[in-house]
Protein backbone atom coordinates (compact mmCIF):
# COMPACT_ATOMS: atom_id res chain seq x y z
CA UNK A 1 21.09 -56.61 5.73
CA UNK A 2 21.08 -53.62 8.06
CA UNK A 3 20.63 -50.05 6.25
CA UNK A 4 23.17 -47.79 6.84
CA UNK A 5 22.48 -44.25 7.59
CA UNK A 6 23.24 -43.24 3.91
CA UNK A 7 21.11 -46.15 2.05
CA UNK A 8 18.42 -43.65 2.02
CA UNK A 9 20.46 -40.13 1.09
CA UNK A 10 17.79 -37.51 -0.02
CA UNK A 11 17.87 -34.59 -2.24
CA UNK A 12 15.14 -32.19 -2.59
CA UNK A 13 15.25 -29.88 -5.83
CA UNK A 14 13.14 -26.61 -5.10
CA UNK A 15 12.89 -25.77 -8.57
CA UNK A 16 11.21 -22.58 -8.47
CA UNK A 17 8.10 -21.79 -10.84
CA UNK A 18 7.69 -26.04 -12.11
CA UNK A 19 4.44 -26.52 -13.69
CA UNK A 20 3.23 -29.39 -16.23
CA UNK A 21 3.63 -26.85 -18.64
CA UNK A 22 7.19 -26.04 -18.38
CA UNK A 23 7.73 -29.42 -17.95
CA UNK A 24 7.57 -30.16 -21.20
CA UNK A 25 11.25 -28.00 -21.73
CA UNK A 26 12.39 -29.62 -19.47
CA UNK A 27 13.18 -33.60 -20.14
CA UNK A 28 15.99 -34.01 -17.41
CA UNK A 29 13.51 -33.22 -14.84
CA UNK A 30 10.61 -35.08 -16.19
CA UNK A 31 12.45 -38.08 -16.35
CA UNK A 32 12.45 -38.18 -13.04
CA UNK A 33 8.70 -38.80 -13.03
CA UNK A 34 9.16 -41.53 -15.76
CA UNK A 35 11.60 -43.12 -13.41
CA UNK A 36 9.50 -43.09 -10.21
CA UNK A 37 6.55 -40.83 -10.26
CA UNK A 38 4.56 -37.51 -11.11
CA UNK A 39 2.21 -35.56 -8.38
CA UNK A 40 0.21 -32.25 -8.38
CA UNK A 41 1.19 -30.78 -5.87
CA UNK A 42 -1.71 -28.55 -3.95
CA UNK A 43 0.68 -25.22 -2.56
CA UNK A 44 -0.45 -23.10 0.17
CA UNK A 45 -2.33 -19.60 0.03
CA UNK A 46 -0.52 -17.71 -0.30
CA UNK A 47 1.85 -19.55 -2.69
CA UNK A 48 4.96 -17.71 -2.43
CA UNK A 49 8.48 -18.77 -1.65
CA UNK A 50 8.51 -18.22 2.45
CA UNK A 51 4.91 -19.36 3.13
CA UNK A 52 5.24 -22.80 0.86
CA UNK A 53 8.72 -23.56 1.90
CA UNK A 54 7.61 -23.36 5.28
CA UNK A 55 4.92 -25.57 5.07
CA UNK A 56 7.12 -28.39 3.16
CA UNK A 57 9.61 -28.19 5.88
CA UNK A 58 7.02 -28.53 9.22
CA UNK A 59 3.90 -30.20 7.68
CA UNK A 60 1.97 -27.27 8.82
CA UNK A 61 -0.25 -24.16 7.78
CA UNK A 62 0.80 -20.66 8.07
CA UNK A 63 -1.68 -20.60 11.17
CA UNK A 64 0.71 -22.94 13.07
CA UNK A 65 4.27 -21.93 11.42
CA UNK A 66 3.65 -18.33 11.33
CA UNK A 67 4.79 -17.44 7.95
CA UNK A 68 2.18 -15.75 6.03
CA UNK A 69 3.84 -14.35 3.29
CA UNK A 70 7.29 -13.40 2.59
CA UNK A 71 7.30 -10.58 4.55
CA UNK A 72 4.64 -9.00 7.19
CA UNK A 73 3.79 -6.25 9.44
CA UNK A 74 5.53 -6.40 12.21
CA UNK A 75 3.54 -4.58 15.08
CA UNK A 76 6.06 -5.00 18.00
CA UNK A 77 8.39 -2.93 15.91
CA UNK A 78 5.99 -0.78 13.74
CA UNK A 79 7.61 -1.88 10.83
CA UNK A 80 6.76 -3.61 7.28
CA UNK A 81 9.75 -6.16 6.69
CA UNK A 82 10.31 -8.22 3.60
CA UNK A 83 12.40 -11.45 3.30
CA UNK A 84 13.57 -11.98 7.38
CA UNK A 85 16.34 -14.81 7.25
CA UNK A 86 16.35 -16.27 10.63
CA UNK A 87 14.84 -19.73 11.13
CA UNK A 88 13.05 -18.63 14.63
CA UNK A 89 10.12 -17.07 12.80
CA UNK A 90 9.14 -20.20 11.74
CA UNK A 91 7.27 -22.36 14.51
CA UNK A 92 6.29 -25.80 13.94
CA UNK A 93 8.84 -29.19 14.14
CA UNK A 94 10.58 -29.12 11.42
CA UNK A 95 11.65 -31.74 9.23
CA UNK A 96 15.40 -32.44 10.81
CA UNK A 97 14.24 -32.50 13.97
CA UNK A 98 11.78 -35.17 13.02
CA UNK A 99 13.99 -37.20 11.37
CA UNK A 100 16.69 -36.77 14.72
CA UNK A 101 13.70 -38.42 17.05
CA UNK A 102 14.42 -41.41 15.13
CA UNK A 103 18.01 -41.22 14.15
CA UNK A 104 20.38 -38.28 16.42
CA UNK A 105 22.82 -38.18 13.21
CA UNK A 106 20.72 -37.10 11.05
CA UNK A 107 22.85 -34.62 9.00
CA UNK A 108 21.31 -32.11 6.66
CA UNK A 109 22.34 -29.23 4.15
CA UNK A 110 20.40 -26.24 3.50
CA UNK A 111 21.34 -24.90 0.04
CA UNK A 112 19.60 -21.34 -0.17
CA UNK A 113 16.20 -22.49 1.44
CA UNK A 114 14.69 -19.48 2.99
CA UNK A 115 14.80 -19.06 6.64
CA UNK A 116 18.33 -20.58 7.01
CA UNK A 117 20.12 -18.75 9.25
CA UNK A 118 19.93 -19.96 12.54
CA UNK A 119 18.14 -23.55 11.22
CA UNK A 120 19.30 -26.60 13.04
CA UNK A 121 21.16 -28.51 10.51
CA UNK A 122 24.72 -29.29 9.33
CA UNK A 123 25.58 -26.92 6.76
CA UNK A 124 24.12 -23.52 5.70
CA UNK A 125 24.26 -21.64 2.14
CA UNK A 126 22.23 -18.81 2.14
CA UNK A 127 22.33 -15.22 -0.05
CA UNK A 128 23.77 -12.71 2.13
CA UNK A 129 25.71 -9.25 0.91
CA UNK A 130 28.38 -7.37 3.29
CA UNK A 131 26.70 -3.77 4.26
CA UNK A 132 29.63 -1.93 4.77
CA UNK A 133 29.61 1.14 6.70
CA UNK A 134 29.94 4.01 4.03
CA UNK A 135 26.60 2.35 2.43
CA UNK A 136 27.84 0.31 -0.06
CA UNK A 137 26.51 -3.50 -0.53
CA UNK A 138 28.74 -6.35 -1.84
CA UNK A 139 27.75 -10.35 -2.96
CA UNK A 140 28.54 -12.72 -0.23
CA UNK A 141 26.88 -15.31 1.23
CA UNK A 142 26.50 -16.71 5.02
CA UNK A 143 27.68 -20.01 5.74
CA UNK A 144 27.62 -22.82 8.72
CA UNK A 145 30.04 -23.49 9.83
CA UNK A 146 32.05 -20.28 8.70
CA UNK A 147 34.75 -22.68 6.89
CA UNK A 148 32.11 -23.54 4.42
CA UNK A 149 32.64 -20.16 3.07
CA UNK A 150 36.13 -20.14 2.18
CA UNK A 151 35.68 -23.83 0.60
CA UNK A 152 32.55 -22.54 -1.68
CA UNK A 153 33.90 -19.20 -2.86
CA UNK A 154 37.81 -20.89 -3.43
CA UNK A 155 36.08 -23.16 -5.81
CA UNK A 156 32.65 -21.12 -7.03
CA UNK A 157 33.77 -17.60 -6.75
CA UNK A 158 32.11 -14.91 -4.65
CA UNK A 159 27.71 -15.89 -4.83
CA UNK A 160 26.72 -13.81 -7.37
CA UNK A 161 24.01 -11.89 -5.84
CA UNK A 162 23.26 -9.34 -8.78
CA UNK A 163 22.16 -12.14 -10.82
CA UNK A 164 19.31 -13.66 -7.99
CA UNK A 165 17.97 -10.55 -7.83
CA UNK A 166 17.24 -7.68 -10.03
CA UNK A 167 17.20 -6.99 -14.04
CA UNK A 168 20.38 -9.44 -14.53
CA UNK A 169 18.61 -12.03 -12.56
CA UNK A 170 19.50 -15.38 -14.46
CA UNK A 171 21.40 -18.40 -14.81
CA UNK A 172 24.97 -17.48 -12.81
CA UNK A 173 23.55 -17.39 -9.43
CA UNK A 174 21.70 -20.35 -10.06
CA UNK A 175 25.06 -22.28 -11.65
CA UNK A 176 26.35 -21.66 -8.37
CA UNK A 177 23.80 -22.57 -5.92
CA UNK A 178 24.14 -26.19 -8.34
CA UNK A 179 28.18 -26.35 -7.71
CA UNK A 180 27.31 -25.57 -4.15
CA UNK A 181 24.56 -28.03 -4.00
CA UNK A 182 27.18 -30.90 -5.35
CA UNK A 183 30.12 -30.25 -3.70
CA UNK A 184 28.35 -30.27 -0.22
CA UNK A 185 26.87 -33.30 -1.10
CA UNK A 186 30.07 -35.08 -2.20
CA UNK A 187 32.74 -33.70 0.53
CA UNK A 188 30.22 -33.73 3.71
CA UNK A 189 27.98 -36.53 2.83
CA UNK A 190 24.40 -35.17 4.16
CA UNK A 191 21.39 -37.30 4.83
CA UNK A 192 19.26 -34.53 3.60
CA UNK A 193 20.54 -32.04 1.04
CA UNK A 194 18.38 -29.01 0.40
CA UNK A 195 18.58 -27.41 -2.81
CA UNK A 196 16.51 -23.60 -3.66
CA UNK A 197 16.64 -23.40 -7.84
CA UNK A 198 15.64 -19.97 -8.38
CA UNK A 199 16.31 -19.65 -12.41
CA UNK A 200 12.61 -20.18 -13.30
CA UNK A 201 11.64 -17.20 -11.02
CA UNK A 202 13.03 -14.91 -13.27
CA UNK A 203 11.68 -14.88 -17.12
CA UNK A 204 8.11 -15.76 -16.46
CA UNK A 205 7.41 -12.46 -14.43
CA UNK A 206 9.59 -10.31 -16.76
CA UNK A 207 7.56 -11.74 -20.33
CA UNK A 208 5.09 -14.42 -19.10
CA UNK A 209 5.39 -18.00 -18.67
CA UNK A 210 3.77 -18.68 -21.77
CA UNK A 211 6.73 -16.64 -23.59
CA UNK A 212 9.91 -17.91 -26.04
CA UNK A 213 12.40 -16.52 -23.10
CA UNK A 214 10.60 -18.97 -20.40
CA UNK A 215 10.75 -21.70 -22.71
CA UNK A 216 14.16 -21.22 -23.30
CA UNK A 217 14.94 -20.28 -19.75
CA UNK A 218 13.03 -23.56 -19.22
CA UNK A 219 15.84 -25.43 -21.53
CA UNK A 220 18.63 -24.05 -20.27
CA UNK A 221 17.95 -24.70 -16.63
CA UNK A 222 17.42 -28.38 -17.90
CA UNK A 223 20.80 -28.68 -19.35
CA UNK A 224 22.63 -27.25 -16.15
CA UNK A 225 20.19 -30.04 -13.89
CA UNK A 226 20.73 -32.98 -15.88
CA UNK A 227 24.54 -33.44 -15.20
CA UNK A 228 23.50 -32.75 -11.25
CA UNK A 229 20.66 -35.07 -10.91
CA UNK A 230 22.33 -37.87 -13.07
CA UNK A 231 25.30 -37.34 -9.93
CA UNK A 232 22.65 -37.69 -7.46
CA UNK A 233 21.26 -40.59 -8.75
CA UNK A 234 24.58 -42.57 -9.17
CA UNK A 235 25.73 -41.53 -5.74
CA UNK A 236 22.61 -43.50 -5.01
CA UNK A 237 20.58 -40.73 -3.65
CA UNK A 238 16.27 -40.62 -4.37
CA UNK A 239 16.08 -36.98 -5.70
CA UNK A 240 12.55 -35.45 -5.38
CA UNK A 241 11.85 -31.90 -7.48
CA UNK A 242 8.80 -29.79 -6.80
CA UNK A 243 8.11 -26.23 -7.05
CA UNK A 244 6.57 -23.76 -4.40
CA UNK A 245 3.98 -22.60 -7.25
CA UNK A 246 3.29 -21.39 -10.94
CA UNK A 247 3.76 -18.21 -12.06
CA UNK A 248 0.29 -17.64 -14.74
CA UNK A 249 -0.08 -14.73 -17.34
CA UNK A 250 -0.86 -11.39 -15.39
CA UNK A 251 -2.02 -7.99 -17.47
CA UNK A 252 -3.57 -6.12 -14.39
CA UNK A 253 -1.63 -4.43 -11.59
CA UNK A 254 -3.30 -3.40 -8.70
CA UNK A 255 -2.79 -0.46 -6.84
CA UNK A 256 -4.20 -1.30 -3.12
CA UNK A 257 -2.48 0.95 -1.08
CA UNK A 258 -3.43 4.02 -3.23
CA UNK A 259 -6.82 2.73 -3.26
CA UNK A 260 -6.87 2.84 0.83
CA UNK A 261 -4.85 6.61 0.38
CA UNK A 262 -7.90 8.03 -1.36
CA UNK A 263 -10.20 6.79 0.68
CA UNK A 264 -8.27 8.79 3.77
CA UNK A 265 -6.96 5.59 5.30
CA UNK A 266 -3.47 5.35 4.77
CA UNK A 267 -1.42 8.22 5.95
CA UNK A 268 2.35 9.02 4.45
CA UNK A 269 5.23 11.04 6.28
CA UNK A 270 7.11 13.39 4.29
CA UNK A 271 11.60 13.70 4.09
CA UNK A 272 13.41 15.64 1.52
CA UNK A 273 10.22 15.55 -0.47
CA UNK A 274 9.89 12.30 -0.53
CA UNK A 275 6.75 10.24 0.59
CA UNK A 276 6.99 7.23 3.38
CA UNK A 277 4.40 4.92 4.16
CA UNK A 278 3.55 5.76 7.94
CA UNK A 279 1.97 2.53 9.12
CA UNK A 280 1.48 3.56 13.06
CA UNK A 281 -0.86 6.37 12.11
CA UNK A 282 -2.76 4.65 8.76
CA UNK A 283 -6.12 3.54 9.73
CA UNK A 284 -6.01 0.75 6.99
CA UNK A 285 -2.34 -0.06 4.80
CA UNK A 286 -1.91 -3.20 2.59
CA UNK A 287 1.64 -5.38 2.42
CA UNK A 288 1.27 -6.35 -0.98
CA UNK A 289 3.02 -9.77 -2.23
CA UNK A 290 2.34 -11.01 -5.81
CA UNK A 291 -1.67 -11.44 -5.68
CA UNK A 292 -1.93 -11.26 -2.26
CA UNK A 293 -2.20 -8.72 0.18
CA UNK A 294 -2.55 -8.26 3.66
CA UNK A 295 -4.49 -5.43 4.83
CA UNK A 296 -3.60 -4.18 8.07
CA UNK A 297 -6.58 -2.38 9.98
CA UNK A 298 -5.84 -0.73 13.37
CA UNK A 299 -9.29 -0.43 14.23
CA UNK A 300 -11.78 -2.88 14.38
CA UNK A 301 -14.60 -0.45 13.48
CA UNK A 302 -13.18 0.12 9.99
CA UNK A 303 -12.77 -3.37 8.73
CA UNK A 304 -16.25 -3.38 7.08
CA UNK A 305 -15.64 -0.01 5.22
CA UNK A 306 -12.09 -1.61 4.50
CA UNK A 307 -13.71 -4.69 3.18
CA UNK A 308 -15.85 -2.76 1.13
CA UNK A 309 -13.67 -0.63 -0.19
CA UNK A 310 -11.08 -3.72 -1.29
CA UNK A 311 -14.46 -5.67 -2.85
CA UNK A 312 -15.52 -3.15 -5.37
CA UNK A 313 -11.45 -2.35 -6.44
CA UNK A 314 -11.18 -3.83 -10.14
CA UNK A 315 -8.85 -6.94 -9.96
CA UNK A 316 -9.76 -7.73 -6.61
CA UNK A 317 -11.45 -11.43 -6.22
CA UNK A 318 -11.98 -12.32 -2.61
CA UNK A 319 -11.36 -10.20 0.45
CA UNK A 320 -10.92 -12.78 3.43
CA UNK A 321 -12.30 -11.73 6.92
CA UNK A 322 -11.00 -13.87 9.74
CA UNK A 323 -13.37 -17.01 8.64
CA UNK A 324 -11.91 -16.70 5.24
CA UNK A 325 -8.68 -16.65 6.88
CA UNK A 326 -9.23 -19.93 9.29
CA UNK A 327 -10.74 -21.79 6.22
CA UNK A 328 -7.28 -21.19 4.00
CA UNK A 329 -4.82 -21.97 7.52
CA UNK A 330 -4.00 -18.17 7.53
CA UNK A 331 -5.64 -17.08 11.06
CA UNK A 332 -2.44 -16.23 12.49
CA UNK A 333 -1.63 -12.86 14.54
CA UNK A 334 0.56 -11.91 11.96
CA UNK A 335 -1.58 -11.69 9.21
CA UNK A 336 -3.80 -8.99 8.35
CA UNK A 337 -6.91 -8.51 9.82
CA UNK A 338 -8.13 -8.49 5.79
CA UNK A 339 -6.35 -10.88 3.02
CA UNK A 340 -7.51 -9.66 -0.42
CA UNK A 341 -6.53 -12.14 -3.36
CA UNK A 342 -6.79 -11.19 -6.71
CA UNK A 343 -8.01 -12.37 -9.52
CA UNK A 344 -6.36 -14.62 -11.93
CA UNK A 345 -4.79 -12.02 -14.34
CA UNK A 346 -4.13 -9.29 -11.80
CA UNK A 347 -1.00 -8.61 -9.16
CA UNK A 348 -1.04 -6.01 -6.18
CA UNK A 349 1.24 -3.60 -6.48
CA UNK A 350 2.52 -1.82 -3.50
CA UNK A 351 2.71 2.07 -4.21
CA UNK A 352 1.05 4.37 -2.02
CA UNK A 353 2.26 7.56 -3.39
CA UNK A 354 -0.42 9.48 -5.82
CA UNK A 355 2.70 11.21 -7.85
CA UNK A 356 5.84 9.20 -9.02
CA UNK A 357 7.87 12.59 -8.13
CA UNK A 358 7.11 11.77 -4.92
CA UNK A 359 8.20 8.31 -4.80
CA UNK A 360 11.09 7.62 -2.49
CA UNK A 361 14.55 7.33 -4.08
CA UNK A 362 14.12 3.38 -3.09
CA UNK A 363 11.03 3.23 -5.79
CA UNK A 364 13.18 3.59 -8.27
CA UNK A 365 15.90 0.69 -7.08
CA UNK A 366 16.51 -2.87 -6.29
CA UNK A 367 15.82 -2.38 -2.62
CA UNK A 368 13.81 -5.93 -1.54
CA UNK A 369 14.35 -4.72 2.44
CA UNK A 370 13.31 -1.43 2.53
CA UNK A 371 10.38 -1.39 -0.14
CA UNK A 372 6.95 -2.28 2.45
CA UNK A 373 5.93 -4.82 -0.34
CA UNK A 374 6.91 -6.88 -3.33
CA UNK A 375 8.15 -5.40 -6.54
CA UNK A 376 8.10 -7.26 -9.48
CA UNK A 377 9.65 -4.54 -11.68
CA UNK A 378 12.78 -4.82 -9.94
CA UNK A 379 13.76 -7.85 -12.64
CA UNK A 380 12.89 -4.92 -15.13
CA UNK A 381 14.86 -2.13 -16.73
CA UNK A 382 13.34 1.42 -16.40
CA UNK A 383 13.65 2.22 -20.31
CA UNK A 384 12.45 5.67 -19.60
CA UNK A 385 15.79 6.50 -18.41
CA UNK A 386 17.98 7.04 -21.48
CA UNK A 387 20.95 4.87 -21.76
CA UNK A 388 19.39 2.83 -18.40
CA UNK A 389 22.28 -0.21 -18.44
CA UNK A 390 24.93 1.52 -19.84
CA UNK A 391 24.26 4.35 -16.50
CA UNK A 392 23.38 1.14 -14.48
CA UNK A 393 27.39 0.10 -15.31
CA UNK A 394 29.12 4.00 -14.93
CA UNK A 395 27.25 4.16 -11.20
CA UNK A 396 28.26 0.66 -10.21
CA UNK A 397 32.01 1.53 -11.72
CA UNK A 398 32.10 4.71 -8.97
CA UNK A 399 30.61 2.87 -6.09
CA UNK A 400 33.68 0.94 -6.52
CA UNK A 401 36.04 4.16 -6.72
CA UNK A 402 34.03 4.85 -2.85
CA UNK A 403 31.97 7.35 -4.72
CA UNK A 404 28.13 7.77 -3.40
CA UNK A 405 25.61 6.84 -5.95
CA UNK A 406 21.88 6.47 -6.79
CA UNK A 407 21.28 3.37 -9.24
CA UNK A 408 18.04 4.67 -10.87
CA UNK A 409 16.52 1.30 -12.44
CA UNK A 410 13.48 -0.14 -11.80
CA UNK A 411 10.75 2.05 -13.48
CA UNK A 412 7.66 2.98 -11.76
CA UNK A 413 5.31 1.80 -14.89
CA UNK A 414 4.17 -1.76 -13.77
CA UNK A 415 2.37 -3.01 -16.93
CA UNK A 416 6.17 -4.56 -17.83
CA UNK A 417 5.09 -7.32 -15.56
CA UNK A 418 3.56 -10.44 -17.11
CA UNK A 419 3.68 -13.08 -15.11
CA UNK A 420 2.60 -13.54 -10.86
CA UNK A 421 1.83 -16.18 -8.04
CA UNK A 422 -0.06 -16.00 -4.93
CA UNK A 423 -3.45 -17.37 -5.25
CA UNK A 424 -4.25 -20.58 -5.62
CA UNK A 425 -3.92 -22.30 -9.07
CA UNK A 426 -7.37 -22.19 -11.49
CA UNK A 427 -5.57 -25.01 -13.94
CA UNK A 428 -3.34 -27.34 -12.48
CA UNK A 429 -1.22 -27.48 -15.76
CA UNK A 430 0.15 -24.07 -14.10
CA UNK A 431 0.02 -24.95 -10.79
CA UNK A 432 2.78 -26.91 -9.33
CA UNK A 433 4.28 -30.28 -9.31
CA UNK A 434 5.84 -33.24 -7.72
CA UNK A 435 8.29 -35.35 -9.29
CA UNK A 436 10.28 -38.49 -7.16
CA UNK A 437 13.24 -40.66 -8.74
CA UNK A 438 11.32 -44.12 -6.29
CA UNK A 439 7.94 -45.22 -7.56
CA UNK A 440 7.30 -47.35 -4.58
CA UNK A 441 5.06 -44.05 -2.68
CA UNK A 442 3.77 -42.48 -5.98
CA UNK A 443 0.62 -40.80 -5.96
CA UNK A 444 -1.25 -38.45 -8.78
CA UNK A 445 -1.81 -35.53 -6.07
CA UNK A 446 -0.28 -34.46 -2.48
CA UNK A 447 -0.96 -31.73 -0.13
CA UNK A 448 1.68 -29.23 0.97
CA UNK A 449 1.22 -30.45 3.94
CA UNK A 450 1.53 -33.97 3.80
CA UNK A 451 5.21 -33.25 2.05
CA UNK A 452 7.57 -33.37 4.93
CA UNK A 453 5.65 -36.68 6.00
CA UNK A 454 6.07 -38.25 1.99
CA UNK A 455 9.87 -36.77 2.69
CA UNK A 456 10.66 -38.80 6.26
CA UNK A 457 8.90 -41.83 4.31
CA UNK A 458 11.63 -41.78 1.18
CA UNK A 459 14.67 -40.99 3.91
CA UNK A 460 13.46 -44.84 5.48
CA UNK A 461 12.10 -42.85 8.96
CA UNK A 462 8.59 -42.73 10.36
CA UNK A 463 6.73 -40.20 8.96
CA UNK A 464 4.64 -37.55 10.70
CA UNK A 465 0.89 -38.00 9.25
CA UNK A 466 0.19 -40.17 6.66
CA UNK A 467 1.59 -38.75 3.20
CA UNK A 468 -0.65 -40.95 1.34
CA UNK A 469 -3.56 -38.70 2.22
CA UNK A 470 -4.63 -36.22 -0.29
């Protein structure tokens, strides 16, 4: 018998966070190792959400795709920018055009994978809020085509973006990237269906992933994925779930950048009192993400007092120079000239300021695109300020009378943190995993690298490499 196109309909869970250890919550999941089979899956350094993804999607390294973190310096522009969205910053074939060599109909949904817009494929969900011009910000999503839109939010509701992001990150946003996930799958029939599960992102940086709330968190994501992969499965789809990375137990944060301000190498710029990172006149600035960091060093000269500096700072494990770089696939012209990685229990922060009362009003806010590194706190509540939620809800209530307003949030105290990413896993009971719904390719380990081949190879097409090569 001849296989139709849709014999060999795919469905790749990114469920965000998976580890052998959480999978024990989560029996849904797991049973889709029982039913086919159960990988470790070795991530990518770093291993965070845009580097990882990246690799899964183009069988490459961040030295050939060109995303080396989730956000970078960007020298053209002389700017530090977090969490891009467009799918040309990403080189490298990706996994739809690969699979369109082979078969030109190849149709493909990208459910909240990062990088979407712009992506060559079918349909497009991705997290995007309207900026209107008086300042204000509003959930919404982008779709492709623009109809999608209308159908998702008719049925789903507006995305809810305040609950992907911030201190009421959880479950909703989550509950609707699921009814999105399903109801593209079952009124446009794609080949490929790509699915972002953010959910366990969330708990295991606010109180560990070793905590009650993860395991819970853990539980409850199970119960909302067994209904959806049970749908896959008797649509006749092979699902595969993996995970970008673990998040482990972190008690150390790391202040980098203040570390290179003492030492007279990064320079600030002062407005309305307020401190700004000034990156085109810092001899040496670091973009922190999770426990990672790029250090960016403007003149050659100063990389071995950099270096030095970065190898005696407590919490700091290996500073990469550009061998270390080309040995982890990170020699890239977007990287640093330095990558410092830290050590199991510690996270970089990215404050450069030496006094919180001259933090920028953004220190103190969820602001992912203007803050010139990650900040974990953001999922946290600054209980320093009295009444914090209940003055979270009165500010939100006037920005929708038109009033202005300052949300005043995220505290500047980082030791609320308890849980990071970013280096490579010590135990691979935290690290992450591979699960597949087929037996017939199992394996007990498989590169980041080798996934998009292992992905073409389940979808009946001609893979890239060999994914049987670990």
């Amino acid at each position: 018998m001849t296989e139709t196109p849709h014999t060999n309909r795919l469905v790749v869970l990114d469920i965000v966070g998976l580890t052998p250890t959480l999978l024990k919550h989560m029996p849904a999941v797991a049973a889709l190792g029982d039913r086919g089979f159960r990988a470790r899956l070795g991530t990518t350094l770093p291993a965070v959400t845009c580097t990882a993804q990246s690799t899964f999607l183009t069988g490459e390294l961040p030295s050939t795709h060109g995303a080396v973190a989730n956000g970078w310096y960007f020298r053209d522009l002389g700017d530090v920018l977090l969490w891009r969205q467009h799918n040309a910053l990403v080189g490298g074939e990706k996994i739809w055009d690969a699979a369109r060599k082979v078969r030109p109909g190849y149709k493909v949904a990208n459910i909240c994978w990062w990088y979407a817009m712009g992506a060559d494929v079918d349909w497009t969900v991705t997290p995007r809020p309207v900026y209107y011009s008086d300042g204000r910000k509003e959930p919404d999503c982008y779709t492709w085509p623009p109809s999608l839109h209308d159908e998702l939010t008719d049925r789903l509701g507006p995305f809810p973006l305040f609950t992907y992001w911030g201190p009421n990150a959880g479950m909703p946003s989550t509950q609707w990237i699921l009814g999105a996930a399903r109801q593209v799958f079952d009124e446009h029939d794609p080949d490929l269906t790509l699915v972002y599960i953010p959910q366990m992102d969330y708990e295991p940086q606010r109180s560990g992933p070793d905590s009650a709330a993860t395991a819970r968190a853990a539980r409850r994501l199970d119960d909302a994925l067994r209904p959806l992969i049970d749908h896959f499965l008797d649509a006749g789809a092979t699902v595969v779930a993996l995970s970008e990375y673990g998040i482990t137990p972190v008690s150390r944060p790391v202040d980098i950048n203040r570390a290179l301000r003492r030492a007279g190498l990064l320079e600030v710029h002062t407005q309305d009192g307020m401190e700004y990172l000034d990156p085109w006149t810092s001899r040496a600035f670091a973009v922190a993400d999770h426990q990672i960091a790029h250090v960016y060093v403007r003149d050659p000269r100063d990389e071995a007092e950099v270096a030095k500096i970065l190898g005696e700072l407590d919490g700091v494990d290996q500073v990469l120079d550009a061998a270390g770089k080309a040995e982890h696939g990170l020699d890239h012209e977007r990287s640093g000239e330095l990558v410092a990685v830290a050590e199991s229990d510690a996270w970089f922060t990215y404050y450069y300021w030496l006094d919180d009362d001259r933090a920028p009003d953004f220190a103190r806010q969820v602001e992912i695109h203007r803050k010139p590194g990650y900040d974990p706190a953001e999922l946290l509540y600054d209980e320093t300020v009295p009444a914090v939620k209940l003055r979270a809800v009165g500010q939100v209530a006037r920005k929708k009378l038109g009033f202005r307003y300052r949300l005043r949030t995220v505290p500047l105290d980082p030791s609320g943190v308890r849980g990071s990413h970013g280096r490579l896993p010590d135990d691979p009971e935290h690290g992450p995993v591979l699960l597949c719904s087929r037996p017939e390719h199992g394996r007990d380990a498989i590169l980041a690298t080798d996934v998009k081949s292992l992905l073409l190879t389940l979808a009946g097409l001609p893979s890239t490499g060999d994914a049987d090569h670990v």
